[in-house]
Structures are given as C-alpha cells and as structure tokens.
PDB file of N, CA and C in Angstrom:
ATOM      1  N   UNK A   1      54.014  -7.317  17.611  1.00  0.00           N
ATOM      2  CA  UNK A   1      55.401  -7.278  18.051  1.00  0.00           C
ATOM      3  C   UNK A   1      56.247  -6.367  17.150  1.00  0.00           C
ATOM      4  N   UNK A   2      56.064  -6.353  15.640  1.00  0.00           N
ATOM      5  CA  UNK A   2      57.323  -5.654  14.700  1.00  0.00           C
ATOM      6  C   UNK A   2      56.195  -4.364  15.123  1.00  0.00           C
ATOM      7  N   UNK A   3      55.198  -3.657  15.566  1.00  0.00           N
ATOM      8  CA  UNK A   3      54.736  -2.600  15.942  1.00  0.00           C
ATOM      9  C   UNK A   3      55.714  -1.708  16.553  1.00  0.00           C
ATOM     10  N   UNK A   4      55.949  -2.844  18.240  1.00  0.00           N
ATOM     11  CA  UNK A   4      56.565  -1.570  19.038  1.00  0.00           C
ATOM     12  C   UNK A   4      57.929  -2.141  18.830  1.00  0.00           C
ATOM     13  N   UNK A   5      58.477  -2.690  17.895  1.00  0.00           N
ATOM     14  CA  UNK A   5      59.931  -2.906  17.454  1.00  0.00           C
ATOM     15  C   UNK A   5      60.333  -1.498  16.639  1.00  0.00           C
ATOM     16  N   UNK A   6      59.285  -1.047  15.883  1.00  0.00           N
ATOM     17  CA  UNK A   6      59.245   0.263  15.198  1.00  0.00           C
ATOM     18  C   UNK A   6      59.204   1.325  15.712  1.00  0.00           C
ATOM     19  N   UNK A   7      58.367   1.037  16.734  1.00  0.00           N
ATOM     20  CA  UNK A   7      58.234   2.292  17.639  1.00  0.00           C
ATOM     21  C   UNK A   7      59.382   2.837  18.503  1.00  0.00           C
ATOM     22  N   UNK A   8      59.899   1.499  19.175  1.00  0.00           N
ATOM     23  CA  UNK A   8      61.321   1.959  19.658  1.00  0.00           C
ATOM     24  C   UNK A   8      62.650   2.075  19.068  1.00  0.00           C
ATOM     25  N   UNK A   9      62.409   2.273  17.786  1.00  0.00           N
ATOM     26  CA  UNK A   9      63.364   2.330  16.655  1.00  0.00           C
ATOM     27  C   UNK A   9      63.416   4.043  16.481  1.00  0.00           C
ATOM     28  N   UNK A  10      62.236   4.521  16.333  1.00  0.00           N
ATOM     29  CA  UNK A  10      61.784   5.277  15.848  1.00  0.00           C
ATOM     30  C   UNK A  10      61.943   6.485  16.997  1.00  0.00           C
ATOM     31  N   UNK A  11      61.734   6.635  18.069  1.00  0.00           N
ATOM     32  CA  UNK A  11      61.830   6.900  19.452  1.00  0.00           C
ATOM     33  C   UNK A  11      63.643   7.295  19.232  1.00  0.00           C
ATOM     34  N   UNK A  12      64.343   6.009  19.230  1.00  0.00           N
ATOM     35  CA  UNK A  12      65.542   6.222  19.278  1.00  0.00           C
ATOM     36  C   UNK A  12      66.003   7.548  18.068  1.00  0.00           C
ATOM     37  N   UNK A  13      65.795   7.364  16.632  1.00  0.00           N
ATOM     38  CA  UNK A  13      66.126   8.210  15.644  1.00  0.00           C
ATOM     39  C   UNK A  13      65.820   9.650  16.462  1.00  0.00           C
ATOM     40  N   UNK A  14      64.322   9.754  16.772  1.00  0.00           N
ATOM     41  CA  UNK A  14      64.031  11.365  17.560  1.00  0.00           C
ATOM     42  C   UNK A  14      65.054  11.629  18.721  1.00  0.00           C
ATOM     43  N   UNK A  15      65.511  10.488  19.308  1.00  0.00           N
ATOM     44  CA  UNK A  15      66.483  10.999  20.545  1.00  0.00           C
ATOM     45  C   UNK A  15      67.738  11.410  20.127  1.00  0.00           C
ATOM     46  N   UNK A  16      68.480  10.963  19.098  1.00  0.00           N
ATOM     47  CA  UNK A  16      69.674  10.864  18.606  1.00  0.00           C
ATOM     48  C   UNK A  16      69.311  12.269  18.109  1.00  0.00           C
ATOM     49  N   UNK A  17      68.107  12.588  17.277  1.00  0.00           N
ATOM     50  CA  UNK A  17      68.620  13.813  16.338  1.00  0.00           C
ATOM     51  C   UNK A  17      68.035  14.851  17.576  1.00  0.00           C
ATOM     52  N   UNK A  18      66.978  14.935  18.779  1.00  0.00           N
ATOM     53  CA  UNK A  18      67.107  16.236  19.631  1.00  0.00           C
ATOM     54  C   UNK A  18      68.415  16.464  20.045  1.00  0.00           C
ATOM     55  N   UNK A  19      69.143  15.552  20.322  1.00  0.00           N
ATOM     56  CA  UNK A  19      70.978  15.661  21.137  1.00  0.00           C
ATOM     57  C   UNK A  19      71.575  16.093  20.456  1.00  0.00           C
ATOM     58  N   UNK A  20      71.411  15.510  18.899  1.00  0.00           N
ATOM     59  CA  UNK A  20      72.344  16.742  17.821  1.00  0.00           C
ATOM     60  C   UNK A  20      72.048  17.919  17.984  1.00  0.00           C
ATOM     61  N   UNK A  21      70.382  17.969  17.629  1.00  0.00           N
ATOM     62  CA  UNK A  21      70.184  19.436  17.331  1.00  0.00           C
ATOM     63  C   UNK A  21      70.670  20.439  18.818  1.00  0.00           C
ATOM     64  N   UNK A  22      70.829  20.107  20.059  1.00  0.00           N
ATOM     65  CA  UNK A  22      70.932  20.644  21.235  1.00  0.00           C
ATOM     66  C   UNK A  22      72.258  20.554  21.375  1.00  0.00           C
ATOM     67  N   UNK A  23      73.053  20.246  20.718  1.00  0.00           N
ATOM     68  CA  UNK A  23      74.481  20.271  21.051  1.00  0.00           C
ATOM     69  C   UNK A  23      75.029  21.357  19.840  1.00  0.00           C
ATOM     70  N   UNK A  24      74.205  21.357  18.330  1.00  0.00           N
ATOM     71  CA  UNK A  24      74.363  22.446  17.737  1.00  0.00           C
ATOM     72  C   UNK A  24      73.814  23.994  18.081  1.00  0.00           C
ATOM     73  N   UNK A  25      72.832  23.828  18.855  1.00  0.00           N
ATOM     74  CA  UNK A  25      72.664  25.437  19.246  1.00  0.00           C
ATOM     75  C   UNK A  25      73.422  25.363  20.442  1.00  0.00           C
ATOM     76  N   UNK A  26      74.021  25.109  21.086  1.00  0.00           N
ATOM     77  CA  UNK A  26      75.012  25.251  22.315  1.00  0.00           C
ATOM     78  C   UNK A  26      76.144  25.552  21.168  1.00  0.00           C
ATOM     79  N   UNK A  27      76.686  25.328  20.412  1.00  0.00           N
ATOM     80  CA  UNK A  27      77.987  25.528  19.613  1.00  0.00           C
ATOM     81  C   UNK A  27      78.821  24.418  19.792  1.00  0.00           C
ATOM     82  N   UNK A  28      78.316  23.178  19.903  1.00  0.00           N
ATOM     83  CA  UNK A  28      79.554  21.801  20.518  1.00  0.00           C
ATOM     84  C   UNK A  28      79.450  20.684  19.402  1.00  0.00           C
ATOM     85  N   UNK A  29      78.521  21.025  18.113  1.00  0.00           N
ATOM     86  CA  UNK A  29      78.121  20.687  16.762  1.00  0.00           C
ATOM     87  C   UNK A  29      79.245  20.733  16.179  1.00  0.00           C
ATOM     88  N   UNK A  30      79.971  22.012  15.672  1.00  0.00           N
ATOM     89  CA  UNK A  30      80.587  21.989  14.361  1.00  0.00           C
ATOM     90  C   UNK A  30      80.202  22.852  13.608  1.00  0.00           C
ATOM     91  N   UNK A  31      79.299  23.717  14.076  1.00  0.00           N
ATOM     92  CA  UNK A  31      78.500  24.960  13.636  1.00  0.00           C
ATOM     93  C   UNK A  31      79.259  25.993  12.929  1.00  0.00           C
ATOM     94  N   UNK A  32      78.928  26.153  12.069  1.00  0.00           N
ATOM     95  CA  UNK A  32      80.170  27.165  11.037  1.00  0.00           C
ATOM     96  C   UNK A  32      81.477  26.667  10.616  1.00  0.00           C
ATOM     97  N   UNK A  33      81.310  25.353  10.905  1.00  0.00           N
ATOM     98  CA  UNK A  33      82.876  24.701  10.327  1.00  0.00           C
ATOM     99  C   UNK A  33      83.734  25.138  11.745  1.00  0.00           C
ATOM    100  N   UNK A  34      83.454  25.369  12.761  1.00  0.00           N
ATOM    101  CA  UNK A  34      84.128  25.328  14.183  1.00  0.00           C
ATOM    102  C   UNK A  34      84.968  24.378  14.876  1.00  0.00           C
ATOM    103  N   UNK A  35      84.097  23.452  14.489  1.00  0.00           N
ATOM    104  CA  UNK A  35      84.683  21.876  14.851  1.00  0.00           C
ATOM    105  C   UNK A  35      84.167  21.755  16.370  1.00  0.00           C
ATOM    106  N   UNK A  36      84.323  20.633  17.355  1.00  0.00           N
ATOM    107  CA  UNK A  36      83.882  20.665  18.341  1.00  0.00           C
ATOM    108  C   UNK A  36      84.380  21.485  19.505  1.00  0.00           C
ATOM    109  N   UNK A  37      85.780  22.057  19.430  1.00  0.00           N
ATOM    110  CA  UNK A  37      85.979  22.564  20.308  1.00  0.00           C
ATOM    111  C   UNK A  37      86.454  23.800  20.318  1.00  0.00           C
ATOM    112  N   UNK A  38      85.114  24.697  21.204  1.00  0.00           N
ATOM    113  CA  UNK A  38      85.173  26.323  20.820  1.00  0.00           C
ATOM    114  C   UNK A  38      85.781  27.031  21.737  1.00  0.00           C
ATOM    115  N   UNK A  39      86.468  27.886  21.424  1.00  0.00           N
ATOM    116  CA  UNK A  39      87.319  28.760  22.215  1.00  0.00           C
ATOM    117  C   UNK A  39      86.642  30.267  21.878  1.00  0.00           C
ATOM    118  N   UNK A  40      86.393  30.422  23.319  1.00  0.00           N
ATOM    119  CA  UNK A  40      85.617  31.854  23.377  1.00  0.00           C
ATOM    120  C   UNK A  40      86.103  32.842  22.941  1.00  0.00           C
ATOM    121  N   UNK A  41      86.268  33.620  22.164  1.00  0.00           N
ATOM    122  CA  UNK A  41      86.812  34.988  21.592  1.00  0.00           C
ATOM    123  C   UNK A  41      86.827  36.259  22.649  1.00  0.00           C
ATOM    124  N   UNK A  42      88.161  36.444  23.120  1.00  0.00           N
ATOM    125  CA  UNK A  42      88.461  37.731  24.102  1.00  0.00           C
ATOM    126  C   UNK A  42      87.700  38.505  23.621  1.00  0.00           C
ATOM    127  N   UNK A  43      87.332  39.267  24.955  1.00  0.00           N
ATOM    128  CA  UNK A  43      86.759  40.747  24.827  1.00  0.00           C
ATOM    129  C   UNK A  43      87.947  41.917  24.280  1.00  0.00           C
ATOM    130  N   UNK A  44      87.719  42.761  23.836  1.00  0.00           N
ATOM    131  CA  UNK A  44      88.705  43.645  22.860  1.00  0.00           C
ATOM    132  C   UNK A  44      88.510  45.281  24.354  1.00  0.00           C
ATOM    133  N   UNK A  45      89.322  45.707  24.983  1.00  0.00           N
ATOM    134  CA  UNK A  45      89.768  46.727  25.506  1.00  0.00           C
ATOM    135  C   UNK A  45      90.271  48.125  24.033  1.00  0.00           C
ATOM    136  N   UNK A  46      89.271  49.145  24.880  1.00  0.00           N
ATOM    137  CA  UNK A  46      89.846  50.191  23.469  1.00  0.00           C
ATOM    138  C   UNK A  46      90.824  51.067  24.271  1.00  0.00           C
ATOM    139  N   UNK A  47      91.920  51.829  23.240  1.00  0.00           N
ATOM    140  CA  UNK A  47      92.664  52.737  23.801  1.00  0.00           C
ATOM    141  C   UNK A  47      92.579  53.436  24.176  1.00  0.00           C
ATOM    142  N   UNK A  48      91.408  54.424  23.509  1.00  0.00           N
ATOM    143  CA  UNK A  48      90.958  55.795  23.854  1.00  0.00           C
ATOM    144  C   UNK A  48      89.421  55.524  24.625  1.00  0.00           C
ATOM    145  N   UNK A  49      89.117  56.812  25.062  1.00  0.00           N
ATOM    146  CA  UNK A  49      87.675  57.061  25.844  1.00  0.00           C
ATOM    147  C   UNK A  49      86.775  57.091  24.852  1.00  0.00           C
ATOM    148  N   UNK A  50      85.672  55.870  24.957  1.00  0.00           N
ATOM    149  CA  UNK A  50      84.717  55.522  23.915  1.00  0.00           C
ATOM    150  C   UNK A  50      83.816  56.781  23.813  1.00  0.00           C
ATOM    151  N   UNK A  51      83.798  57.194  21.997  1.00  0.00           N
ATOM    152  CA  UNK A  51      82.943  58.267  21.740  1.00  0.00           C
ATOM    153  C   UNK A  51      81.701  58.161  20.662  1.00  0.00           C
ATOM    154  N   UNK A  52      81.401  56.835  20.882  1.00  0.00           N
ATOM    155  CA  UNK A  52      79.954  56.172  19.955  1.00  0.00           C
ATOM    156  C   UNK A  52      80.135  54.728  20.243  1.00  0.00           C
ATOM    157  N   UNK A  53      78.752  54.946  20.627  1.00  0.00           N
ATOM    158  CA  UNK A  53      77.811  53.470  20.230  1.00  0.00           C
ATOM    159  C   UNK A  53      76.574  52.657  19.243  1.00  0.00           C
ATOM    160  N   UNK A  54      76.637  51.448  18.920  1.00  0.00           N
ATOM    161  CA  UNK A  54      75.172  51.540  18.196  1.00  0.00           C
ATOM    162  C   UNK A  54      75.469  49.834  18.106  1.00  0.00           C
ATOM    163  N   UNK A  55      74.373  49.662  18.528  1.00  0.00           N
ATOM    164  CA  UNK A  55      73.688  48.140  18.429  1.00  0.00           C
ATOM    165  C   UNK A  55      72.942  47.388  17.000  1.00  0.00           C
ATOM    166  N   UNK A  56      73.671  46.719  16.563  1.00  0.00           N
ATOM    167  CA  UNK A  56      73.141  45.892  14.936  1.00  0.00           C
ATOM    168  C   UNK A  56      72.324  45.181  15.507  1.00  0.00           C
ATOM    169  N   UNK A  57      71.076  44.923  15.264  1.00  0.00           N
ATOM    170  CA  UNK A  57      70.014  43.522  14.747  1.00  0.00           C
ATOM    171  C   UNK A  57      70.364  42.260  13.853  1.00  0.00           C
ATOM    172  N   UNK A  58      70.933  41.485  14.129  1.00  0.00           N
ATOM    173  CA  UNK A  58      71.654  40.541  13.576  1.00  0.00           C
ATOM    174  C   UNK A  58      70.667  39.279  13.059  1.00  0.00           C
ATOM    175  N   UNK A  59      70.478  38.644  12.079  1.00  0.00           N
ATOM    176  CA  UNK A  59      69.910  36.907  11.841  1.00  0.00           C
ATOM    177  C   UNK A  59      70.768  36.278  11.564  1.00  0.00           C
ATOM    178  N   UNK A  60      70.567  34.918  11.810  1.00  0.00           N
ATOM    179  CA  UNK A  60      71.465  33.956  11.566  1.00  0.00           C
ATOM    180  C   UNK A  60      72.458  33.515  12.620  1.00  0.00           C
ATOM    181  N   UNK A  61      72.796  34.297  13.523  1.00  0.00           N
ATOM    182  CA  UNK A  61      74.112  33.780  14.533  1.00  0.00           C
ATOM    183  C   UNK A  61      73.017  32.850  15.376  1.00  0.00           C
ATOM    184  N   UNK A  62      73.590  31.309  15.710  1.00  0.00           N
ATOM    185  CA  UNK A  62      73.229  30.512  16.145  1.00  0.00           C
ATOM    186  C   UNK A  62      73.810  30.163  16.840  1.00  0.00           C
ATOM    187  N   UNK A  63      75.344  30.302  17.216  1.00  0.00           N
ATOM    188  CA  UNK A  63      76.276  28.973  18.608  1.00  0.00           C
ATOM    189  C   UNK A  63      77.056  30.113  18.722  1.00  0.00           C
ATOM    190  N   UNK A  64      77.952  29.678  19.694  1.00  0.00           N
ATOM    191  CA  UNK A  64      79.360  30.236  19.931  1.00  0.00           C
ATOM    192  C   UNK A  64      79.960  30.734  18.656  1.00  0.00           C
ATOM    193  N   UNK A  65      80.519  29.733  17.670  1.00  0.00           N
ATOM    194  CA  UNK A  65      80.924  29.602  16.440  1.00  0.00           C
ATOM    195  C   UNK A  65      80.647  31.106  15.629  1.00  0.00           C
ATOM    196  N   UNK A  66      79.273  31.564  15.766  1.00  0.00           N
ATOM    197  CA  UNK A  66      78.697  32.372  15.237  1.00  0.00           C
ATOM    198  C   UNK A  66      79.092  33.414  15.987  1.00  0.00           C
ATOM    199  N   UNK A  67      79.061  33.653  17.426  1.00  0.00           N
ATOM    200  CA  UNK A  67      79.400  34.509  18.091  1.00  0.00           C
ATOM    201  C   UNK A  67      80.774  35.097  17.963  1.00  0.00           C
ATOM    202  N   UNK A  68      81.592  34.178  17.955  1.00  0.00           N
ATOM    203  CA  UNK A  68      82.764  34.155  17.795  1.00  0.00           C
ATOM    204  C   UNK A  68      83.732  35.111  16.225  1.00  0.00           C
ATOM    205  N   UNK A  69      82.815  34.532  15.426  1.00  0.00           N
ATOM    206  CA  UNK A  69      82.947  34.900  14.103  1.00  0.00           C
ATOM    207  C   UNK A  69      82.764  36.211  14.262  1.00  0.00           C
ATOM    208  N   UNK A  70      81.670  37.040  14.091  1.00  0.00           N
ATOM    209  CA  UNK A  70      81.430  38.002  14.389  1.00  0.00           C
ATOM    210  C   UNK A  70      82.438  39.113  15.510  1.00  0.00           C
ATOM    211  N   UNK A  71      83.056  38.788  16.506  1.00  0.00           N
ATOM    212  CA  UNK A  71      83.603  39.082  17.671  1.00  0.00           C
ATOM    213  C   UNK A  71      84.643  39.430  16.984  1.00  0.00           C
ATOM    214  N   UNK A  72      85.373  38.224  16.050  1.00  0.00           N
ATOM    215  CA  UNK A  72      86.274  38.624  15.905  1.00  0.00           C
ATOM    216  C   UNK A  72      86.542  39.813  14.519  1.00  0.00           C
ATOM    217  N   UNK A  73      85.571  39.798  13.837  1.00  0.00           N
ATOM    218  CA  UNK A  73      85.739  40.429  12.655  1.00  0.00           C
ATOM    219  C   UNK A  73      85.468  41.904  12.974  1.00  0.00           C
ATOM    220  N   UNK A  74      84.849  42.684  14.140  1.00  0.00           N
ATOM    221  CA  UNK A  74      84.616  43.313  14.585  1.00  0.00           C
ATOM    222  C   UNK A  74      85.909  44.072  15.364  1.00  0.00           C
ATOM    223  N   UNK A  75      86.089  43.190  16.177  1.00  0.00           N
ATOM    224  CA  UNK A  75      87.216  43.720  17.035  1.00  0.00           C
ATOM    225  C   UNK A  75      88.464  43.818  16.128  1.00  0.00           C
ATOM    226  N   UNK A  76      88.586  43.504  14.751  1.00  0.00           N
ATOM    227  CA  UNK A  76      89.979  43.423  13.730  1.00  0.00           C
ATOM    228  C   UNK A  76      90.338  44.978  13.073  1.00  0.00           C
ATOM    229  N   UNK A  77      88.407  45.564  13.759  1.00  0.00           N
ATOM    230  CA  UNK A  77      88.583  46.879  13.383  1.00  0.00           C
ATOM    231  C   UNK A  77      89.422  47.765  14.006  1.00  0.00           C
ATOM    232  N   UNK A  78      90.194  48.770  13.834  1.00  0.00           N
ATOM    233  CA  UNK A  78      91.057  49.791  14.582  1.00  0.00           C
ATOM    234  C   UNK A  78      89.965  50.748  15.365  1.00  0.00           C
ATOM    235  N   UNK A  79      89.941  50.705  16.579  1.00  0.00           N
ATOM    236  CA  UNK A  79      89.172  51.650  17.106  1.00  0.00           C
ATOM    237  C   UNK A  79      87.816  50.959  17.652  1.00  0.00           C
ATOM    238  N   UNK A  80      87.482  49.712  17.427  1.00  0.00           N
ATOM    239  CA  UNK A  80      85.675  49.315  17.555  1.00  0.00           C
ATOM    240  C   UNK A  80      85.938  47.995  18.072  1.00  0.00           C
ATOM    241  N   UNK A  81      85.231  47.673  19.607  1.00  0.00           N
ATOM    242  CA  UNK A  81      84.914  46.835  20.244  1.00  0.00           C
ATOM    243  C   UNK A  81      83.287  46.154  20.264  1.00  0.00           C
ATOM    244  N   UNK A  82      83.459  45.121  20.406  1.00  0.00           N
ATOM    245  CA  UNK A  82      81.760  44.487  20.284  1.00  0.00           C
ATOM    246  C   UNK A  82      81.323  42.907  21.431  1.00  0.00           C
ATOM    247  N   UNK A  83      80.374  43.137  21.530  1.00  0.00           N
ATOM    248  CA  UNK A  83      79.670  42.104  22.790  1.00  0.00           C
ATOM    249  C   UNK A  83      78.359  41.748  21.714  1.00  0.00           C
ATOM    250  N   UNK A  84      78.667  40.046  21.568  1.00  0.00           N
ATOM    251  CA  UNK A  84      77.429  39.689  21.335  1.00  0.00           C
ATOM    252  C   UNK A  84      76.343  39.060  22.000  1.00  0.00           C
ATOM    253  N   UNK A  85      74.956  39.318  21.947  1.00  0.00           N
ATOM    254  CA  UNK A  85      74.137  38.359  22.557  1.00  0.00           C
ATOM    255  C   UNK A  85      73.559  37.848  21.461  1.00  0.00           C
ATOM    256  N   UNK A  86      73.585  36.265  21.467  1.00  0.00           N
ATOM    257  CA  UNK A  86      73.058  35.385  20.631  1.00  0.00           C
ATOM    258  C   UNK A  86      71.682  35.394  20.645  1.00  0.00           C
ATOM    259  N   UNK A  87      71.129  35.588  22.524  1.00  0.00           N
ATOM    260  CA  UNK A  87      69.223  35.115  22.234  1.00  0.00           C
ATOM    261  C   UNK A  87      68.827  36.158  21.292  1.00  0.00           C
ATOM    262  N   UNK A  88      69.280  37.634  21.578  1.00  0.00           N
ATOM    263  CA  UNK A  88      69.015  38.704  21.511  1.00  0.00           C
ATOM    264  C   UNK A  88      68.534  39.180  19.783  1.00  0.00           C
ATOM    265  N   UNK A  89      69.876  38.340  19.220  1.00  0.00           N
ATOM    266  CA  UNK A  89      70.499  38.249  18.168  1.00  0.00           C
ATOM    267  C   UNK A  89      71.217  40.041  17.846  1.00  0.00           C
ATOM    268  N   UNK A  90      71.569  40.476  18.943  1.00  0.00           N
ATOM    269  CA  UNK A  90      71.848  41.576  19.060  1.00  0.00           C
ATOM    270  C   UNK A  90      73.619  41.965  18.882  1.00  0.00           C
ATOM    271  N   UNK A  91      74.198  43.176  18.590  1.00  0.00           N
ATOM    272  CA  UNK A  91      75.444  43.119  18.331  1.00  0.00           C
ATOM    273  C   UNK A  91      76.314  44.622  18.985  1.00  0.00           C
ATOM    274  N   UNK A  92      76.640  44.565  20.355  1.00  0.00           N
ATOM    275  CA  UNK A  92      76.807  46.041  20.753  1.00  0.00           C
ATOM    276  C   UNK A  92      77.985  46.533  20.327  1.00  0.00           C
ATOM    277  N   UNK A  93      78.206  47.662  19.574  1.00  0.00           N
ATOM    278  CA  UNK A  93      79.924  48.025  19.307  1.00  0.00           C
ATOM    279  C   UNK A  93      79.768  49.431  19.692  1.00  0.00           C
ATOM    280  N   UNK A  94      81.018  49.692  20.159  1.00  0.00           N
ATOM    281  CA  UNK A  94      81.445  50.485  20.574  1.00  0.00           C
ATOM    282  C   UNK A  94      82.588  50.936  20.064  1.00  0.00           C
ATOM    283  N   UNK A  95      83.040  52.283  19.952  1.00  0.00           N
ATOM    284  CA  UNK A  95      84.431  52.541  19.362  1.00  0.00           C
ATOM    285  C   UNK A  95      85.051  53.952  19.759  1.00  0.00           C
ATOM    286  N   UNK A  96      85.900  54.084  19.580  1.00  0.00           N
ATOM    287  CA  UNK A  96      86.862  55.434  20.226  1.00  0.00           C
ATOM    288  C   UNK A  96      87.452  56.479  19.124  1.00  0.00           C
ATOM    289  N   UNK A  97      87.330  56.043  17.840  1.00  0.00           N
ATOM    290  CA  UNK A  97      87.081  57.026  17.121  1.00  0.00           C
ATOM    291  C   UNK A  97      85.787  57.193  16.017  1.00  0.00           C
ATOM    292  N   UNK A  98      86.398  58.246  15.114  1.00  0.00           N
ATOM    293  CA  UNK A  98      84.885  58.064  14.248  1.00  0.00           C
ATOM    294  C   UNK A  98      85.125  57.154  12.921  1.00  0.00           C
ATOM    295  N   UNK A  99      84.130  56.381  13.530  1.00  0.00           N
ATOM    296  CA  UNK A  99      83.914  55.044  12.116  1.00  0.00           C
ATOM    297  C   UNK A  99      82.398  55.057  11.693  1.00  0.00           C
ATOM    298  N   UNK A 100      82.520  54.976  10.696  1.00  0.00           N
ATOM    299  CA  UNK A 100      81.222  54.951   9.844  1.00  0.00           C
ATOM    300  C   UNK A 100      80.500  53.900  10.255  1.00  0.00           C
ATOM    301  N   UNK A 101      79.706  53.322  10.662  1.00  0.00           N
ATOM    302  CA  UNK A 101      78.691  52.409  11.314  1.00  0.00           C
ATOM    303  C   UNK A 101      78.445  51.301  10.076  1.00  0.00           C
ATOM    304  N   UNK A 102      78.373  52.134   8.727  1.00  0.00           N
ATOM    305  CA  UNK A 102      78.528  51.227   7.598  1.00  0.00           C
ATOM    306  C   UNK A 102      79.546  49.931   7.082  1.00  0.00           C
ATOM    307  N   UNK A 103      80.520  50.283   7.989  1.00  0.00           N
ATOM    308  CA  UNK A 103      81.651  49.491   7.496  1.00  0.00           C
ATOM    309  C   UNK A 103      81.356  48.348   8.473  1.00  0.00           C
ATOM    310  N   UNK A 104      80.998  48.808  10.069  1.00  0.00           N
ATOM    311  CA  UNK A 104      80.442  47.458  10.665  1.00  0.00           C
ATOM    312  C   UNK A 104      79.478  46.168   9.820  1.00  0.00           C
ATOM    313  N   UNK A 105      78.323  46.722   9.419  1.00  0.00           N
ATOM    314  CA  UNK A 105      77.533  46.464   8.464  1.00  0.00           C
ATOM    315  C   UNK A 105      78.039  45.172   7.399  1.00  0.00           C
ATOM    316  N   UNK A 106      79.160  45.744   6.908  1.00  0.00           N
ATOM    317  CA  UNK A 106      79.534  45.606   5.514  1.00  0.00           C
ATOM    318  C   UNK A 106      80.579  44.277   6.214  1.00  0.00           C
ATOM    319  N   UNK A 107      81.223  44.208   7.542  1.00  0.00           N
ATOM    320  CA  UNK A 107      81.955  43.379   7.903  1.00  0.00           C
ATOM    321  C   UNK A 107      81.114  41.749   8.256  1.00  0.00           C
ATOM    322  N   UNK A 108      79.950  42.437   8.778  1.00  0.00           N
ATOM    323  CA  UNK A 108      79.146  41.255   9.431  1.00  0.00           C
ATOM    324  C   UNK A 108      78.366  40.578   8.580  1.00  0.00           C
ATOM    325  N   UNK A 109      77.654  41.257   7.388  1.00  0.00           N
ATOM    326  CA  UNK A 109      77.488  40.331   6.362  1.00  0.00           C
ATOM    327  C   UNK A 109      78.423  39.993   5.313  1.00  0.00           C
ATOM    328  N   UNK A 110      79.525  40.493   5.467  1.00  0.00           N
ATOM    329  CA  UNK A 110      80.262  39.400   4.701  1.00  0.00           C
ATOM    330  C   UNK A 110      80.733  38.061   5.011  1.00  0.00           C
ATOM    331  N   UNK A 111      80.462  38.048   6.751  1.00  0.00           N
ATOM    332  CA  UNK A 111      80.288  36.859   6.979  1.00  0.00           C
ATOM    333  C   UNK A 111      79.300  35.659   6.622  1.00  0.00           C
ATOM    334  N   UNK A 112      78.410  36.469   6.262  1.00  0.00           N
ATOM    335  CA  UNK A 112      77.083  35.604   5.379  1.00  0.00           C
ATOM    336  C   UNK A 112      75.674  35.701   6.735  1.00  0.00           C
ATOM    337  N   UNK A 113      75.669  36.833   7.521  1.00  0.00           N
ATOM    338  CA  UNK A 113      74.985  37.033   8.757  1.00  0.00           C
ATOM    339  C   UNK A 113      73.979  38.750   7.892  1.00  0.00           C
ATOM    340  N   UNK A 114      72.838  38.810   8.207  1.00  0.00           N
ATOM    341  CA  UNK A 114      72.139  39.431   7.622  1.00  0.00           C
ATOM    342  C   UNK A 114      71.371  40.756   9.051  1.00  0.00           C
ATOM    343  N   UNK A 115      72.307  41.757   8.578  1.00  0.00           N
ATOM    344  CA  UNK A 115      71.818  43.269   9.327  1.00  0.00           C
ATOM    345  C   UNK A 115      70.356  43.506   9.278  1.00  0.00           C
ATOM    346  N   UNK A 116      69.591  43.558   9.860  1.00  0.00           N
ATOM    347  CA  UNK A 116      68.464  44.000  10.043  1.00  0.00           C
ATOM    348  C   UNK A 116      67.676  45.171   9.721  1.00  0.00           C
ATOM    349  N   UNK A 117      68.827  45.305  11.008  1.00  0.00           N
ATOM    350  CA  UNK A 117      68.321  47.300  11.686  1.00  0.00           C
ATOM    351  C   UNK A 117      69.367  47.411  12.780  1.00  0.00           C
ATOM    352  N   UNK A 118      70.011  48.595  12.550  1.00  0.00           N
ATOM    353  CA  UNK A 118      70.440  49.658  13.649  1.00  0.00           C
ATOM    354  C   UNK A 118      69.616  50.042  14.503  1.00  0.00           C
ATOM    355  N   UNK A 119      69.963  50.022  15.854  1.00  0.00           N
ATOM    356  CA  UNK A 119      69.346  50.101  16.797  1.00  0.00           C
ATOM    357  C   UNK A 119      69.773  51.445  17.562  1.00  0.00           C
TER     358      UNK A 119
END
C-alpha cells in the first residue's frame, strides 16, 4: 500500500514540474524576470529604404521574455529593425543606414545572450 502511495506522490511531483517547465518555454513562467504577463514587443518600421541585412545565430533566448528583450534592444538602435525566431534561435536585422553589424553583436550579448555566427 505505502508503494503506490509513493508512486502517486511521485507521478504528481513529475506533473507539477512538466507544467512548469511548459509554461516556461511558452514565456508564461517569469522567464528573464518578465513576470507572468508578456506583452509582445512591436515590430519597428524604418524610415528610409532598407540598405543591409544580416542574420545573428543567437543561444540562450528561450520565451517571449527573451524575444522581447532582444527586440527591443535592437530596435533602440537608430536606423536597425529586427524579427526574432526563437526555434531558429535566429535574429534578422535589417537597417537603412550604415551600421557596423558589430554594434548589433555587442547589444545582444550584453544582454547576457551569446552570438554565435553571422549568417
């Protein structure tokens, strides 16, 4: 009897922590200090006719939270718009004048998110 008293104890702990862990990669965790309720970060419109692109290899972005972060530190730039895909872990920017690709770089890991490769 205290067997499957354990067992369905135990059962329960694994259910409780897959729902955490599945509510933290959705971004509804608290993921990055977000808190539960995430507000999607606008897409950024540029002024001028876009004259470069280049896609970062990103680790570490995991939820919205992460997405978000990134989105916005990006778009704070004068001139440079960005779309993230999380599966991808990919980071597209785009911009309308000439910006050094380095400074993207230098923005996204200072978030504590680790550049790969330029794509």
């Amino acid at each position: 009897m205290s067997n499957i008293f354990a067992a369905i104890i135990i059962v329960a702990i694994i259910a409780f922590s897959l729902r955490g862990s599945i509510k933290h990669f959705k971004g509804e965790g608290g993921c990055c200090g977000g808190g539960n309720s995430v507000v999607k970060e606008p897409d950024k419109k540029l002024d001028n006719p876009v004259i470069g692109k280049t896609t970062l290899k990103v680790e570490g972005m995991h939820c919205e939270n992460c997405r978000n972060r990134v989105k916005r530190v990006i778009n704070s730039i004068e001139g440079a718009s960005c779309k993230v895909n999380l599966k991808k872990g990919l980071v597209d920017i785009e911009y309308d004048r000439d910006i050094n690709p380095d400074i993207f770089i230098k923005a996204i890991e200072n978030l504590d998110f680790h550049v790969v490769s330029t794509l």
